[in-house]
C-alpha atoms as a PDB file:
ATOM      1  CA  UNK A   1       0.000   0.000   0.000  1.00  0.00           C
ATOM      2  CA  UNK A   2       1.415   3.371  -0.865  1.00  0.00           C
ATOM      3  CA  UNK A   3       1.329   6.076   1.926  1.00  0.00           C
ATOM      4  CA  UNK A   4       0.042   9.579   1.119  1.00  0.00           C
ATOM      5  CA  UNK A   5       1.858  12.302   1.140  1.00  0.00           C
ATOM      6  CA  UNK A   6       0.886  14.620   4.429  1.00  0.00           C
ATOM      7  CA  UNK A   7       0.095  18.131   2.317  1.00  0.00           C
ATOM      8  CA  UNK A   8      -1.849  21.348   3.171  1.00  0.00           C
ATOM      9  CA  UNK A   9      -3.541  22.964   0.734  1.00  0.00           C
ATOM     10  CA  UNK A  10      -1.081  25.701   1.017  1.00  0.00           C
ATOM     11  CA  UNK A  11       1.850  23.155   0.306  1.00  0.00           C
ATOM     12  CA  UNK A  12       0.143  21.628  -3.018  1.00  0.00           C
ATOM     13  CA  UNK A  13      -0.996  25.196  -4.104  1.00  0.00           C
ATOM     14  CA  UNK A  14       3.048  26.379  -3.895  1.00  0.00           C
ATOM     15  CA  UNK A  15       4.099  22.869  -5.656  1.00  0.00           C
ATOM     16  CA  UNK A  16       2.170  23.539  -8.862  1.00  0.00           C
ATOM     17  CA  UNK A  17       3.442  27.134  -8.796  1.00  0.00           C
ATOM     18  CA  UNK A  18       6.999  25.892  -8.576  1.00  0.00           C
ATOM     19  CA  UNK A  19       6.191  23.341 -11.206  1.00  0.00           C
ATOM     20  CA  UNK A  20       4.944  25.852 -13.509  1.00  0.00           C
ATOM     21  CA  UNK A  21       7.824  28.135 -12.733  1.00  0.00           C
ATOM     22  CA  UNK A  22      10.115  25.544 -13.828  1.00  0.00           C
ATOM     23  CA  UNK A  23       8.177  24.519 -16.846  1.00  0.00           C
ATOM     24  CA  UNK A  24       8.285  28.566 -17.810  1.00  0.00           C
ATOM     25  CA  UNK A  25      12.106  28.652 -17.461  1.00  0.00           C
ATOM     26  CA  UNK A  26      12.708  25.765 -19.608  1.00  0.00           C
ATOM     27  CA  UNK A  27      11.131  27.254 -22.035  1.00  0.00           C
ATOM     28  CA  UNK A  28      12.838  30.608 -21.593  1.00  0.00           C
ATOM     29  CA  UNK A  29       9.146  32.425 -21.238  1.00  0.00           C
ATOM     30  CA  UNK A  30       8.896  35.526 -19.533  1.00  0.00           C
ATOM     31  CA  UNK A  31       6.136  35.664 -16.742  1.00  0.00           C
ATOM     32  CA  UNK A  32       4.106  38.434 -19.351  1.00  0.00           C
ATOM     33  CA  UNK A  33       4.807  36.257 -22.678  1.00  0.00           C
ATOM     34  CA  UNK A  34       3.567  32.849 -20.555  1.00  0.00           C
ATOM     35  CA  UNK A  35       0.767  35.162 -20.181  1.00  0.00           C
ATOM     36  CA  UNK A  36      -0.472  36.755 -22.862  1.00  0.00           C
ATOM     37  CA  UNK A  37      -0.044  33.352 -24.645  1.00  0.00           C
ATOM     38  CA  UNK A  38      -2.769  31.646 -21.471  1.00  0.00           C
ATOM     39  CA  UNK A  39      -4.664  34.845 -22.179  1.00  0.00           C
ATOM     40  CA  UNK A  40      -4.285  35.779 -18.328  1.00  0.00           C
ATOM     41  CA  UNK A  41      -2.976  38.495 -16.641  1.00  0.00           C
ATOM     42  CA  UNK A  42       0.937  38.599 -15.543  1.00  0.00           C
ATOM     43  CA  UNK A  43      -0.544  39.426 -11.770  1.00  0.00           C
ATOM     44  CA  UNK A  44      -2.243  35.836 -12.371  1.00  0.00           C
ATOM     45  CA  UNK A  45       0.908  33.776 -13.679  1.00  0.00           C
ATOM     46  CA  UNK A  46       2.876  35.304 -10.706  1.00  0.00           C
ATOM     47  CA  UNK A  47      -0.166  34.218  -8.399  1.00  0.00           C
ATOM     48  CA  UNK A  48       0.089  30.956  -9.342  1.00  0.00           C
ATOM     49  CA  UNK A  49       3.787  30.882  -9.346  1.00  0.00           C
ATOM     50  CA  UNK A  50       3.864  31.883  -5.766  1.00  0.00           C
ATOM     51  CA  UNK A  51       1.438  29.961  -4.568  1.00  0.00           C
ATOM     52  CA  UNK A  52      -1.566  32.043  -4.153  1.00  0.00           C
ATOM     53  CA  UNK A  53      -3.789  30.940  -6.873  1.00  0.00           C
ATOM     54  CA  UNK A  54      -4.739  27.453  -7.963  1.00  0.00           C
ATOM     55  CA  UNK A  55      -4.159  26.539 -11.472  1.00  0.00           C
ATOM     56  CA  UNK A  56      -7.377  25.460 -13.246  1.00  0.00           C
ATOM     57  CA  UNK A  57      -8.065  22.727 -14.904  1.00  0.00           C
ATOM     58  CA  UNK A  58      -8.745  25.127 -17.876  1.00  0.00           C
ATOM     59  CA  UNK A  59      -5.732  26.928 -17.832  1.00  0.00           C
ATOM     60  CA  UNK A  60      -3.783  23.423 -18.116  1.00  0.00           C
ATOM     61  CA  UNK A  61      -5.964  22.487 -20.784  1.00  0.00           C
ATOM     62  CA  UNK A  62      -5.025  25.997 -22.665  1.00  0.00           C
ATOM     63  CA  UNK A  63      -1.445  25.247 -21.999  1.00  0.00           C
ATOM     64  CA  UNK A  64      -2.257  22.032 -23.924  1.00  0.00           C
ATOM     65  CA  UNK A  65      -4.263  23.796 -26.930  1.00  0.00           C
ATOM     66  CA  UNK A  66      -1.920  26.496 -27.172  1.00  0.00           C
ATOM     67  CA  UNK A  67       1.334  23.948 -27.267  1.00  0.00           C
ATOM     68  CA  UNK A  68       2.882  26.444 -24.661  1.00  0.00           C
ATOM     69  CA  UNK A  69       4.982  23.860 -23.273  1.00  0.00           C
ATOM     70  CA  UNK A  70       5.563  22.429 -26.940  1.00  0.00           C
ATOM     71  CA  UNK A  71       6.788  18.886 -25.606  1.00  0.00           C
ATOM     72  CA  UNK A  72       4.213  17.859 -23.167  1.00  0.00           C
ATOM     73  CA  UNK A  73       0.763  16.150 -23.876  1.00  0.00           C
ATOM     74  CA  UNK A  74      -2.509  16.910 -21.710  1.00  0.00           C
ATOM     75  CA  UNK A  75      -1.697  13.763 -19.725  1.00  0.00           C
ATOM     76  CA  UNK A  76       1.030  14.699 -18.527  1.00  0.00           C
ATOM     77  CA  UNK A  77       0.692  17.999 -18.259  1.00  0.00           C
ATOM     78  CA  UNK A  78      -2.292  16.997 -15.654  1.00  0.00           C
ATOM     79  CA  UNK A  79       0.250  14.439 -14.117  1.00  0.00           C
ATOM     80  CA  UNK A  80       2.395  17.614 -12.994  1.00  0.00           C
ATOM     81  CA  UNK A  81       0.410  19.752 -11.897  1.00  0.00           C
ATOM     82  CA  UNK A  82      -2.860  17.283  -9.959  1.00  0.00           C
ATOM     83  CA  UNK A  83      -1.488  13.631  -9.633  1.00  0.00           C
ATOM     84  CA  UNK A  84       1.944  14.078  -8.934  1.00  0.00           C
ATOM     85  CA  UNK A  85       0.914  16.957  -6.437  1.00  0.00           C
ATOM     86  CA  UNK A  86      -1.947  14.977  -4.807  1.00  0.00           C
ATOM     87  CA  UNK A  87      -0.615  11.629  -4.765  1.00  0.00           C
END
């Protein structure tokens, strides 16, 4: 049986920011370009970069549509930032 990670919402909020913080270095995006391209506000993609904003299922799905992160598929682009968080 595999044991569950012990996370607050807090902690799993600041895990997908950092995971999309990496993903938008990788690809050498500013945080206005990653933006624009999500069709959100900078003030949001720093929100959700430092943890004070959830990322919604339809902003990963955008990130998907829009090929932001050119190399990932909508699996596992939903495998970094829900399953691997709430496992």
């Amino acid at each position: 049986m595999t044991k569950r990670k012990k996370m607050s919402k807090n902690d799993r909020i600041s895990q997908m920011g950092k995971q999309l913080s990496g993903l938008r270095n990788k690809e050498r995006l500013t945080i206005e370009e990653l933006a624009e391209k999500l069709d959100v506000s900078s003030r949001m993609i720093y929100n959700y970069e430092n943890g004070y904003n959830v990322i919604s299922i339809e902003v990963i799905v955008k990130m998907y549509e829009r090929k932001v992160f050119k190399d990932r598929t909508l699996e596992e682009l939903a495998d970094i930032f829900i399953i691997q968080i709430y496992k």
